[in-house]
Protein backbone atom coordinates (compact mmCIF):
# COMPACT_ATOMS: atom_id res chain seq x y z
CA UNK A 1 109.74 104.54 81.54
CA UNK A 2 111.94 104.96 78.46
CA UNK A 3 112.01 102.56 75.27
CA UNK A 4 114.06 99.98 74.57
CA UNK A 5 115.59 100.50 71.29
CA UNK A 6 117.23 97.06 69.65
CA UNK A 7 120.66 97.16 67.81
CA UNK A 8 121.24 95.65 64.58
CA UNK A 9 125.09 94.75 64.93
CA UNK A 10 126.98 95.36 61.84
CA UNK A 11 127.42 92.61 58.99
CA UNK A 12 131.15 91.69 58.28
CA UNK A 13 132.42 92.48 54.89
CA UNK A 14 135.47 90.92 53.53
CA UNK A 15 137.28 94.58 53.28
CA UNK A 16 136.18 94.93 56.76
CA UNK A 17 137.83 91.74 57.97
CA UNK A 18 141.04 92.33 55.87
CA UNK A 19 141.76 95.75 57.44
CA UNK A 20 141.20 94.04 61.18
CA UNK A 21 143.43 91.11 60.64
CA UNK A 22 146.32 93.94 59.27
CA UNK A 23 146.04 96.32 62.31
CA UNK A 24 146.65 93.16 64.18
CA UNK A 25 149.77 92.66 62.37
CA UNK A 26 148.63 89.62 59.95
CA UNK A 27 149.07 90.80 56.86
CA UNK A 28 149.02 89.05 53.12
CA UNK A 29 152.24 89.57 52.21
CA UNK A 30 152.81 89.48 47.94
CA UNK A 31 156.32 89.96 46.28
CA UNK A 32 156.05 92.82 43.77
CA UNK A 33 158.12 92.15 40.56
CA UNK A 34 158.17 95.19 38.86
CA UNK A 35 160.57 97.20 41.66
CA UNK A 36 164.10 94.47 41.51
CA UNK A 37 166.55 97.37 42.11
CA UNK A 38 167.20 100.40 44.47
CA UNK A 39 169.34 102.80 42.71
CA UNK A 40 170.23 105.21 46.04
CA UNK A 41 171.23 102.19 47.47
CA UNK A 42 172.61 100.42 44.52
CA UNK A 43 171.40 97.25 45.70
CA UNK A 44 169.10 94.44 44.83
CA UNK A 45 165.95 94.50 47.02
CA UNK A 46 162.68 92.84 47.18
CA UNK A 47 159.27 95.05 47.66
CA UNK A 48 156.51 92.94 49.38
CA UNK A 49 152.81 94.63 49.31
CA UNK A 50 149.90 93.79 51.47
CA UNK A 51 147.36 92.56 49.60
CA UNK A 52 144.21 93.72 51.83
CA UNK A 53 145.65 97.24 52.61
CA UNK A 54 148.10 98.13 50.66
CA UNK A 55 151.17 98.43 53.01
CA UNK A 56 154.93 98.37 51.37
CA UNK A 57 157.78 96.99 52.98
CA UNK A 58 161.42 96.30 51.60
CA UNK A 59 164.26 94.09 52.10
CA UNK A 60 167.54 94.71 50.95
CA UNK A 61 169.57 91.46 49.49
């Protein structure tokens, strides 16, 4: 017969937890201040960055 071996499942971290909730789309969106202009576009825009992983997006005014 063979052995049984048990599994310890994994403990949840808080990084761990943050990067699942942004693959599913939830992210912690925070406005970035420094970055008020786009000079290719020459138009005001607003830079949002995820605060659990990092991710940029922009929105043009």
């Amino acid at each position: 017969m063979a052995d049984i071996l048990p599994f310890k499942k994994p403990a949840v971290t808080r990084d761990r937890r943050g990067h699942t909730l942004c693959r599913q789309g939830h992210h912690k969106w925070m406005i970035v201040t420094a970055q008020r202009f786009d000079v290719k576009q020459g138009k005001l825009v607003t830079v949002s960055e995820c605060g659990r992983c990092g991710k940029r997006k922009v929105q043009t005014l």
